[in-house]
C-alpha atoms as a PDB file:
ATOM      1  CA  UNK A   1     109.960 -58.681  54.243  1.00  0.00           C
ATOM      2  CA  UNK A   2     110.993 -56.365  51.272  1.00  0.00           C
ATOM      3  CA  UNK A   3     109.200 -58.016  49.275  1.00  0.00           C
ATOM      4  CA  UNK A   4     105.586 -58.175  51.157  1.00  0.00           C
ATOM      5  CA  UNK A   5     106.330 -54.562  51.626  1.00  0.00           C
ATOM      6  CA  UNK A   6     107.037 -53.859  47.783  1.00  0.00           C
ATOM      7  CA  UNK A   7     103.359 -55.617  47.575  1.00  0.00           C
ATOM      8  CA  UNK A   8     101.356 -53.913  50.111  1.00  0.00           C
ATOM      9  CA  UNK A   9     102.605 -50.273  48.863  1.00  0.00           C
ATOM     10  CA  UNK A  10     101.358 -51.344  45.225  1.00  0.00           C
ATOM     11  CA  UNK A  11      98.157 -53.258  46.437  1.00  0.00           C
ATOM     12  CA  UNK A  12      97.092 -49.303  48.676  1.00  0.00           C
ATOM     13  CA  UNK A  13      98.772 -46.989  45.650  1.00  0.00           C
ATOM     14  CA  UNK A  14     101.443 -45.197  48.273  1.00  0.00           C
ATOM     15  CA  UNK A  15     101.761 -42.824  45.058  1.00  0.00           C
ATOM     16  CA  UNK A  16      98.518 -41.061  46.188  1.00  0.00           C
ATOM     17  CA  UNK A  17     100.064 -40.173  49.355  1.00  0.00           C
ATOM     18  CA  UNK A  18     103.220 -39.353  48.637  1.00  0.00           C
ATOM     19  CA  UNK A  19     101.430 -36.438  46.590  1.00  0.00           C
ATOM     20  CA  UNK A  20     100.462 -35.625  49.267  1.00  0.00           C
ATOM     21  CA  UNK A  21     103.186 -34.877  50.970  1.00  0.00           C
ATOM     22  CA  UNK A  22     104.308 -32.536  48.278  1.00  0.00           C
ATOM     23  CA  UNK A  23     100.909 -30.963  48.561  1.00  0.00           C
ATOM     24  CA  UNK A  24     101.508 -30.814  52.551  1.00  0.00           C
ATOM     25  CA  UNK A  25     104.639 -29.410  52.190  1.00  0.00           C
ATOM     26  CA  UNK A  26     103.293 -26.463  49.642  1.00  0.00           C
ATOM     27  CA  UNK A  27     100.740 -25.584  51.948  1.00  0.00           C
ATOM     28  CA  UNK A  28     102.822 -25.274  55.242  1.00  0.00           C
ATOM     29  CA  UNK A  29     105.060 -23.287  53.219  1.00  0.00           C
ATOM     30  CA  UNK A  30     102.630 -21.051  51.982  1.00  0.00           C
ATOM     31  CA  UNK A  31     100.675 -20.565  55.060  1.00  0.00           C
ATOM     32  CA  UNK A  32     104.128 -19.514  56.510  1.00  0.00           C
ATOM     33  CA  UNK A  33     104.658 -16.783  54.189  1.00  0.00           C
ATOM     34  CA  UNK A  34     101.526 -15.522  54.445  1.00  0.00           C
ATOM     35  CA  UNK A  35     101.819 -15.387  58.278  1.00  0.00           C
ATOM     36  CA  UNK A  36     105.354 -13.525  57.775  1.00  0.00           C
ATOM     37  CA  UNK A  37     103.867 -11.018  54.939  1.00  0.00           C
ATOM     38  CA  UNK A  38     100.605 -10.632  57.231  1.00  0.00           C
ATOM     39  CA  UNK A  39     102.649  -9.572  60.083  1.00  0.00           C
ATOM     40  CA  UNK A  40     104.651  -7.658  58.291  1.00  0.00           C
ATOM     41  CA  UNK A  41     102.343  -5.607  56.778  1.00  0.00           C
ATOM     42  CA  UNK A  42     100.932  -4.306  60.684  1.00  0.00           C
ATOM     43  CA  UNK A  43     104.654  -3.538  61.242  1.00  0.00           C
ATOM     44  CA  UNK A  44     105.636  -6.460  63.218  1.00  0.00           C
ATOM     45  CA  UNK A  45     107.584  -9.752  62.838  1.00  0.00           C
ATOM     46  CA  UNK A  46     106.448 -12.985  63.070  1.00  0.00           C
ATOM     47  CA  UNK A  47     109.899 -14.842  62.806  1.00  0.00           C
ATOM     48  CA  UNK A  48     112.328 -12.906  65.356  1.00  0.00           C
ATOM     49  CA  UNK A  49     114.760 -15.318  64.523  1.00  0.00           C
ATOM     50  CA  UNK A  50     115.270 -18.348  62.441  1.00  0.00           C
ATOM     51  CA  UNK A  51     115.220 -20.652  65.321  1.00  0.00           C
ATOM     52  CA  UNK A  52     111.651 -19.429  65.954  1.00  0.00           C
ATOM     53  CA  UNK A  53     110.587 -20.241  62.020  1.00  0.00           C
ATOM     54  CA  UNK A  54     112.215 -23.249  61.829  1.00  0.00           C
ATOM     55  CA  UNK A  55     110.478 -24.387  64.902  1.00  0.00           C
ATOM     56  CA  UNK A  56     107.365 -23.413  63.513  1.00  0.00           C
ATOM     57  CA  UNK A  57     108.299 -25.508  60.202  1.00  0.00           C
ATOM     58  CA  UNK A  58     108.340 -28.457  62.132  1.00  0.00           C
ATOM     59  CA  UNK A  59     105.868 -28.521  64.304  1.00  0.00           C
ATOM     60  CA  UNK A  60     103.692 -27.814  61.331  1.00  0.00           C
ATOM     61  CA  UNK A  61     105.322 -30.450  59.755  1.00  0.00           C
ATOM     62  CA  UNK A  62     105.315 -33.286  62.629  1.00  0.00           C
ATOM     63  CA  UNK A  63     101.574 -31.934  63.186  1.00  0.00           C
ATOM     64  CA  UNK A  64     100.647 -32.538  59.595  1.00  0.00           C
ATOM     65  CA  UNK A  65     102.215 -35.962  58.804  1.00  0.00           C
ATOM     66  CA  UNK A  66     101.273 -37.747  62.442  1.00  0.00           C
ATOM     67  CA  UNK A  67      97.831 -37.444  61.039  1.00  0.00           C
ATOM     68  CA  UNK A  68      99.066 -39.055  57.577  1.00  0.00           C
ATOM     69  CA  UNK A  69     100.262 -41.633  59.491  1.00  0.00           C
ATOM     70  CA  UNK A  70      96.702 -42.601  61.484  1.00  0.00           C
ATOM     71  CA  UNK A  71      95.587 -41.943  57.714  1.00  0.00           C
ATOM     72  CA  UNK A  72      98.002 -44.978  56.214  1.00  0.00           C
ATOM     73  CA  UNK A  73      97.169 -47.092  59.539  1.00  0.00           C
ATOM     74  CA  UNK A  74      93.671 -46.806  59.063  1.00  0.00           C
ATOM     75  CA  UNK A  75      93.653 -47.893  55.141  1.00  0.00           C
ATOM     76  CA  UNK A  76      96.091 -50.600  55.285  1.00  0.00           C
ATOM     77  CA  UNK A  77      95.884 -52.051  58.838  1.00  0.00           C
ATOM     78  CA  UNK A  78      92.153 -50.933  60.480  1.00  0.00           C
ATOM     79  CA  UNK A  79      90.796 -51.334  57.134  1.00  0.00           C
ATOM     80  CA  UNK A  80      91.621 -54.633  56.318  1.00  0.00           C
ATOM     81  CA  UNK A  81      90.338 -55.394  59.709  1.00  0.00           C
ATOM     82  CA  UNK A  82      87.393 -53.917  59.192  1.00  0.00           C
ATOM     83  CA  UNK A  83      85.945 -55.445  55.801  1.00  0.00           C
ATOM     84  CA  UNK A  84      87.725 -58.967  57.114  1.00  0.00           C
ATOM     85  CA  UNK A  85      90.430 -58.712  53.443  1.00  0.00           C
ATOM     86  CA  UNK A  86      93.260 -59.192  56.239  1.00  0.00           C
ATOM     87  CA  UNK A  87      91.598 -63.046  56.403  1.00  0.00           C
ATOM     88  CA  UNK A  88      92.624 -63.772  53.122  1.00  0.00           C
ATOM     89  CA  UNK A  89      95.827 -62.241  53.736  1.00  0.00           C
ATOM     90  CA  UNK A  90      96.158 -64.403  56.594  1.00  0.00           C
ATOM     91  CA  UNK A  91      95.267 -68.001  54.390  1.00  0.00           C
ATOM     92  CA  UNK A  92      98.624 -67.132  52.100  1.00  0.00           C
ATOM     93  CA  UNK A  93     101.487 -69.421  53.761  1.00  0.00           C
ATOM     94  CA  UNK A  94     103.114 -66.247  54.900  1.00  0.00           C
ATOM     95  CA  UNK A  95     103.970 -65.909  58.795  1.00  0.00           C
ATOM     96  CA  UNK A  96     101.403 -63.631  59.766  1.00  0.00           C
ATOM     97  CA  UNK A  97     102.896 -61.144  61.819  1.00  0.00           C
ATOM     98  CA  UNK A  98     105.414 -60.571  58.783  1.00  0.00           C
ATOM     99  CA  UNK A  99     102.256 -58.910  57.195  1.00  0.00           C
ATOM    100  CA  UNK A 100     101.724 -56.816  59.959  1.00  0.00           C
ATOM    101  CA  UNK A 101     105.276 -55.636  60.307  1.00  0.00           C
ATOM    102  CA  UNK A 102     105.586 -55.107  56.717  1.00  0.00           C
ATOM    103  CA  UNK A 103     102.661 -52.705  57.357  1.00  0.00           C
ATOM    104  CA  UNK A 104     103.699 -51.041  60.343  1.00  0.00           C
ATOM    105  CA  UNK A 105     107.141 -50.682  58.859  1.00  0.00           C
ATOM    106  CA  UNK A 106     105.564 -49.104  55.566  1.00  0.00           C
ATOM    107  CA  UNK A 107     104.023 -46.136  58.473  1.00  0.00           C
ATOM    108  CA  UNK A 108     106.765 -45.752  60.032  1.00  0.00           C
ATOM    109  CA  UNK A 109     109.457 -45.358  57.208  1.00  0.00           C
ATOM    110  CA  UNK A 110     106.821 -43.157  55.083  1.00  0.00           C
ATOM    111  CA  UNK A 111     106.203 -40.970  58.105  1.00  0.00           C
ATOM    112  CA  UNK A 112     109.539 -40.309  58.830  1.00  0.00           C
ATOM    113  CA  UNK A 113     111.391 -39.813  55.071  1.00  0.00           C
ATOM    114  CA  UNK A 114     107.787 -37.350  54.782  1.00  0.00           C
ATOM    115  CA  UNK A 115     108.842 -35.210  57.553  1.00  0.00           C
ATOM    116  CA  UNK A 116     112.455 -35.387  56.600  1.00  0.00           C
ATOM    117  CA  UNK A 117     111.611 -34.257  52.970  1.00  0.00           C
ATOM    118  CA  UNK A 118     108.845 -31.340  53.934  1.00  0.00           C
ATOM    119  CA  UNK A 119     111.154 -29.907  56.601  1.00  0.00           C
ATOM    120  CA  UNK A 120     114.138 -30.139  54.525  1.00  0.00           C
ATOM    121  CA  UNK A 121     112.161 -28.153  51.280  1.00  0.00           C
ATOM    122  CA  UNK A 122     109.905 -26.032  53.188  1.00  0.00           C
ATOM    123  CA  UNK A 123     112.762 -24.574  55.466  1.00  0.00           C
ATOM    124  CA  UNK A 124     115.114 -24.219  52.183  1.00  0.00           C
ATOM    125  CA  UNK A 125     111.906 -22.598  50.125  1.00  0.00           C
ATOM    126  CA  UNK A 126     111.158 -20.075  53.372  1.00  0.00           C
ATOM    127  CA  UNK A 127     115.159 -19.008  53.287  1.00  0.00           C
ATOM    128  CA  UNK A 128     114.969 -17.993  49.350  1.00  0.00           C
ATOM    129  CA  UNK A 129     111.566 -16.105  50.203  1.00  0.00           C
ATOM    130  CA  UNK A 130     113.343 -14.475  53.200  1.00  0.00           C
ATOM    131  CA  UNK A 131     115.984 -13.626  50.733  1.00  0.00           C
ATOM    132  CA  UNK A 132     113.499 -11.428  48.754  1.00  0.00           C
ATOM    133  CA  UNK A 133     110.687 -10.213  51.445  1.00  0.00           C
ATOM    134  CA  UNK A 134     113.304  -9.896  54.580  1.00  0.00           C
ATOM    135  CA  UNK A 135     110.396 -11.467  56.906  1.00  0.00           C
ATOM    136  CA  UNK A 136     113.645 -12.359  59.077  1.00  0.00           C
ATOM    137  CA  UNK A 137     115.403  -9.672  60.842  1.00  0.00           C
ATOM    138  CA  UNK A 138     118.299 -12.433  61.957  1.00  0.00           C
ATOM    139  CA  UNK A 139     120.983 -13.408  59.484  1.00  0.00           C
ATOM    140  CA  UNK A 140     121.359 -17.527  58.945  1.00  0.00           C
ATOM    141  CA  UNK A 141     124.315 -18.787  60.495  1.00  0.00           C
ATOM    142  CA  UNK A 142     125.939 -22.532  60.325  1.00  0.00           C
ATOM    143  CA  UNK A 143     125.444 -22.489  64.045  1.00  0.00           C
ATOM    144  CA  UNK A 144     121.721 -22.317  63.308  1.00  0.00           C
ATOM    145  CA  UNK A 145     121.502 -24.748  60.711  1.00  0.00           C
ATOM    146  CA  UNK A 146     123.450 -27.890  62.242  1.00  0.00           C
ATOM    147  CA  UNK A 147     121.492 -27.186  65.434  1.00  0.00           C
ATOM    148  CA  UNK A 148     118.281 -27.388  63.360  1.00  0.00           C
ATOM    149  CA  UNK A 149     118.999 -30.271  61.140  1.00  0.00           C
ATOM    150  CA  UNK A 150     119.759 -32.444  64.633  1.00  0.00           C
ATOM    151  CA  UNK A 151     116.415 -31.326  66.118  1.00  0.00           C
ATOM    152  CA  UNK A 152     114.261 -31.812  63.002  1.00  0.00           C
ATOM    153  CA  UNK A 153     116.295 -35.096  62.815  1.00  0.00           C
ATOM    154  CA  UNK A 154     115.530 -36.342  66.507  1.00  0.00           C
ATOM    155  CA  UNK A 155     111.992 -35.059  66.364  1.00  0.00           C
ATOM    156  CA  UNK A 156     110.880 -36.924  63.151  1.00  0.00           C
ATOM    157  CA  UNK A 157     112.486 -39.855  64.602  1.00  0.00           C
ATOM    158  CA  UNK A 158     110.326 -39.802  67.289  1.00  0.00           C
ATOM    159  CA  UNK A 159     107.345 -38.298  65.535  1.00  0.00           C
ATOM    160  CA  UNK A 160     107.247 -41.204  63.061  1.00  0.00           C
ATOM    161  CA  UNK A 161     106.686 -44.090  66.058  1.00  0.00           C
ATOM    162  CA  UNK A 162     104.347 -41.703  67.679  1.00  0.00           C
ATOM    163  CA  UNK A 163     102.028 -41.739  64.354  1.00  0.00           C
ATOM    164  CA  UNK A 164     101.955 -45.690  65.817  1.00  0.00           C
ATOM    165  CA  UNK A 165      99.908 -44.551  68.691  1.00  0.00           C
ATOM    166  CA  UNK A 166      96.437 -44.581  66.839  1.00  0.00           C
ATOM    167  CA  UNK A 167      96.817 -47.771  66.195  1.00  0.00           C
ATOM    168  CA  UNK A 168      95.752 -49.167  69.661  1.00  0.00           C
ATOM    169  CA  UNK A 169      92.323 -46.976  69.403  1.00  0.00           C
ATOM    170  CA  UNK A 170      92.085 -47.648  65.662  1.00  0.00           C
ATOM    171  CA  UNK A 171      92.351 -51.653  66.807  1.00  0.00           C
ATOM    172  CA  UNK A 172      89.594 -51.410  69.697  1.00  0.00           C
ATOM    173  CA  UNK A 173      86.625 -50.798  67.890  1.00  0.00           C
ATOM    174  CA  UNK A 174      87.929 -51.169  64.240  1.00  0.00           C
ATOM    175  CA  UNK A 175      86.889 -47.946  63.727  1.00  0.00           C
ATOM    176  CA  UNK A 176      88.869 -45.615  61.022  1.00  0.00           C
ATOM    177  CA  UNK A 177      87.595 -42.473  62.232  1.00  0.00           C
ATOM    178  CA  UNK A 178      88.536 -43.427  65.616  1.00  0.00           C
ATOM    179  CA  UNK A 179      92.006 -43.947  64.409  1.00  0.00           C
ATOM    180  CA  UNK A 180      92.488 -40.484  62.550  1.00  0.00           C
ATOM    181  CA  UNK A 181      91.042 -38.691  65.848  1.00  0.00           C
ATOM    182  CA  UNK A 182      93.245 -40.278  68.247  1.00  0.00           C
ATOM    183  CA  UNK A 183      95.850 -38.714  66.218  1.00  0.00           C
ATOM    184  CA  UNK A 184      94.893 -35.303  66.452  1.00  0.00           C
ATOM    185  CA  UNK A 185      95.104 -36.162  70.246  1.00  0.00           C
ATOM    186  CA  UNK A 186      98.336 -36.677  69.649  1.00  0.00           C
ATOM    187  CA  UNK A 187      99.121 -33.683  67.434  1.00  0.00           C
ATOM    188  CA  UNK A 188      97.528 -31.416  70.280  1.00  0.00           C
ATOM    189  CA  UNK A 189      99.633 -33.474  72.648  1.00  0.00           C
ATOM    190  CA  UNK A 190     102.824 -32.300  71.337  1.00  0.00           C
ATOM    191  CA  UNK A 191     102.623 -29.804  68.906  1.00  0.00           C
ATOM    192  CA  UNK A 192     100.679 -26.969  71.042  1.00  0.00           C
ATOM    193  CA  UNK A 193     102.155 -24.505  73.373  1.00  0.00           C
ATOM    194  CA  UNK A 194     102.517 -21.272  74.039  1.00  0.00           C
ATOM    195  CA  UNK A 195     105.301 -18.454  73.671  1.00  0.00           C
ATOM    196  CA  UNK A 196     108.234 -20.525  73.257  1.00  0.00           C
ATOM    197  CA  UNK A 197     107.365 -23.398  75.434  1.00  0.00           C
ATOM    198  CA  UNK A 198     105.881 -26.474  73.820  1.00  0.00           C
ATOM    199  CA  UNK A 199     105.746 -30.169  76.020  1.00  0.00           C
ATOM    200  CA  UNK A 200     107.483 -31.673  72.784  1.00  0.00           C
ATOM    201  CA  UNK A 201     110.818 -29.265  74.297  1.00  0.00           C
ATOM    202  CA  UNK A 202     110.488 -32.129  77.488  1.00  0.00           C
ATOM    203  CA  UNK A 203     112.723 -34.358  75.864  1.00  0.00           C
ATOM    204  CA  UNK A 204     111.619 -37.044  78.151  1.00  0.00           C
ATOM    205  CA  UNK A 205     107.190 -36.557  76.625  1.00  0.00           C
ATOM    206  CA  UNK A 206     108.497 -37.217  73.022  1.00  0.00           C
ATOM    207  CA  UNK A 207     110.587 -40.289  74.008  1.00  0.00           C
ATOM    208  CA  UNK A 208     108.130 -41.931  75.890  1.00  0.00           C
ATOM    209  CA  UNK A 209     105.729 -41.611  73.269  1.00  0.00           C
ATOM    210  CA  UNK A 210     107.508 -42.667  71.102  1.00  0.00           C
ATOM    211  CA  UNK A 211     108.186 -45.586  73.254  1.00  0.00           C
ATOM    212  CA  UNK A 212     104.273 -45.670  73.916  1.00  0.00           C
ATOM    213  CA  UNK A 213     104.191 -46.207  69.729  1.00  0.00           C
ATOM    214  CA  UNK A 214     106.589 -49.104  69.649  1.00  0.00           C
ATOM    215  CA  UNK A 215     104.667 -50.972  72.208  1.00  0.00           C
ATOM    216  CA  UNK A 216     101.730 -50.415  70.848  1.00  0.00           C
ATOM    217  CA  UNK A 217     103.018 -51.905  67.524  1.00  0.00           C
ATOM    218  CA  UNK A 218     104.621 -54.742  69.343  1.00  0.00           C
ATOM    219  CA  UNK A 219     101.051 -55.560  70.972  1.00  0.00           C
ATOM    220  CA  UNK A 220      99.540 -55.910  67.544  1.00  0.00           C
ATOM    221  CA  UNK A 221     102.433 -57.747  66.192  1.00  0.00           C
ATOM    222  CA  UNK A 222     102.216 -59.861  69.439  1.00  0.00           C
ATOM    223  CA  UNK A 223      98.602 -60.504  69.070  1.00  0.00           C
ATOM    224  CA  UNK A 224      97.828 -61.154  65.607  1.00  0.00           C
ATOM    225  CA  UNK A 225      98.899 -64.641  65.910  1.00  0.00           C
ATOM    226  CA  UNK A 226      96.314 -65.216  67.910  1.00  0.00           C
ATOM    227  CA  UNK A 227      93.429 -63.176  66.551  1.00  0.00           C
ATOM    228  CA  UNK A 228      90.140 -64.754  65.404  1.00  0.00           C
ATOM    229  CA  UNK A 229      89.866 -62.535  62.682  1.00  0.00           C
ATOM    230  CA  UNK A 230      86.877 -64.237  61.280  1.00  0.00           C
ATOM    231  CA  UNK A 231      84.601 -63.384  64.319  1.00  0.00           C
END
């Protein structure tokens, strides 16, 4: 399994998109302090507190890298699909649903170490700005911090099996835009709300979705087996 996944990240040049995830995370933190120094400037505050911006930071985050996920889904599952490459996949004397897992496995562990890393270095980066503009009115405390890290922790958990979603739309019509657009579905889903009130804060929404994501993956995996994928 290591090793088919070793292949399949060389054979779609992960490299590409793990810059950009450091150009995801640069962004997000830059449209941050430019909301903070906006806001400032008219005299109010858009970060009361740091709960507030590091919820923010990860819905951005969660947001941003759901869509990278329908992105890696689309070029190394839909794809292949798509322009019928997964056929000569399948002729290699390798268990076929290996290949899928080893590529639904590559989404899922990228998605998740990508929101890890970007909420990890964007909240650190918005601190030392704080630091110097003083966009925060509340001081950091410990208490703050360990309750964040088990949030971001839980929600890119569950974030990174929801990126599976797209997969049953992408699958349907073989269609990679299809597959990108359910995404933002999901994005909308659970990273909107208003005030301080999201549907991602129902703990039960982002556990069944996440639930939705690993039976939709276990569909595929299910299928495959069976699939005429010369038709």
């Amino acid at each position: 399994m290591l090793k088919l996944m070793r292949l399949e990240m060389q054979k779609f040049k992960m490299g590409r998109y793990i810059r950009g995830a450091f150009i995801a995370s640069f962004v997000i933190f830059a449209l941050l302090c430019f909301l903070a120094l906006a806001e400032k400037s008219e005299g109010t505050v858009a970060f009361p507190t740091y709960a507030d911006a590091f919820m923010i930071i990860d819905t951005m985050v969660r947001g941003t890298f759901i869509v990278f996920a329908a992105t890696l889904i689309a070029r190394i599952v839909i794809g292949e699909y798509k322009n019928k490459t997964i056929t000569l996949l399948f002729m290699y004397p390798v268990n076929r649903r290996k290949i899928i897992v080893s590529k639904l496995v590559i989404v899922v562990l990228f998605t998740f170490a990508a929101i890890v890393y970007t909420d990890i270095m964007v909240s650190c980066a918005f601190y030392l700005f704080d630091r110097f503009a003083n966009v925060v009115p509340e001081k950091l405390s410990s208490g703050i911090v360990s309750e964040t890290a088990i949030s971001m922790g839980m929600n890119a958990l569950a974030a990174s099996f929801m990126g599976l979603i797209p997969l049953f739309f992408g699958m349907r019509k073989l269609s990679v835009s299809t597959t990108i657009v359910s995404s933002l579905g999901v994005v909308l889903l659970v990273c909107s709300g208003t005030n301080e009130f999201s549907l991602n804060s129902i703990i039960a929404i982002p556990i069944s979705l996440a639930a939705l994501g690993i039976v939709i993956a276990y569909l595929a995996i299910r299928k495959v087996e069976h699939a005429d994928v010369a038709a």
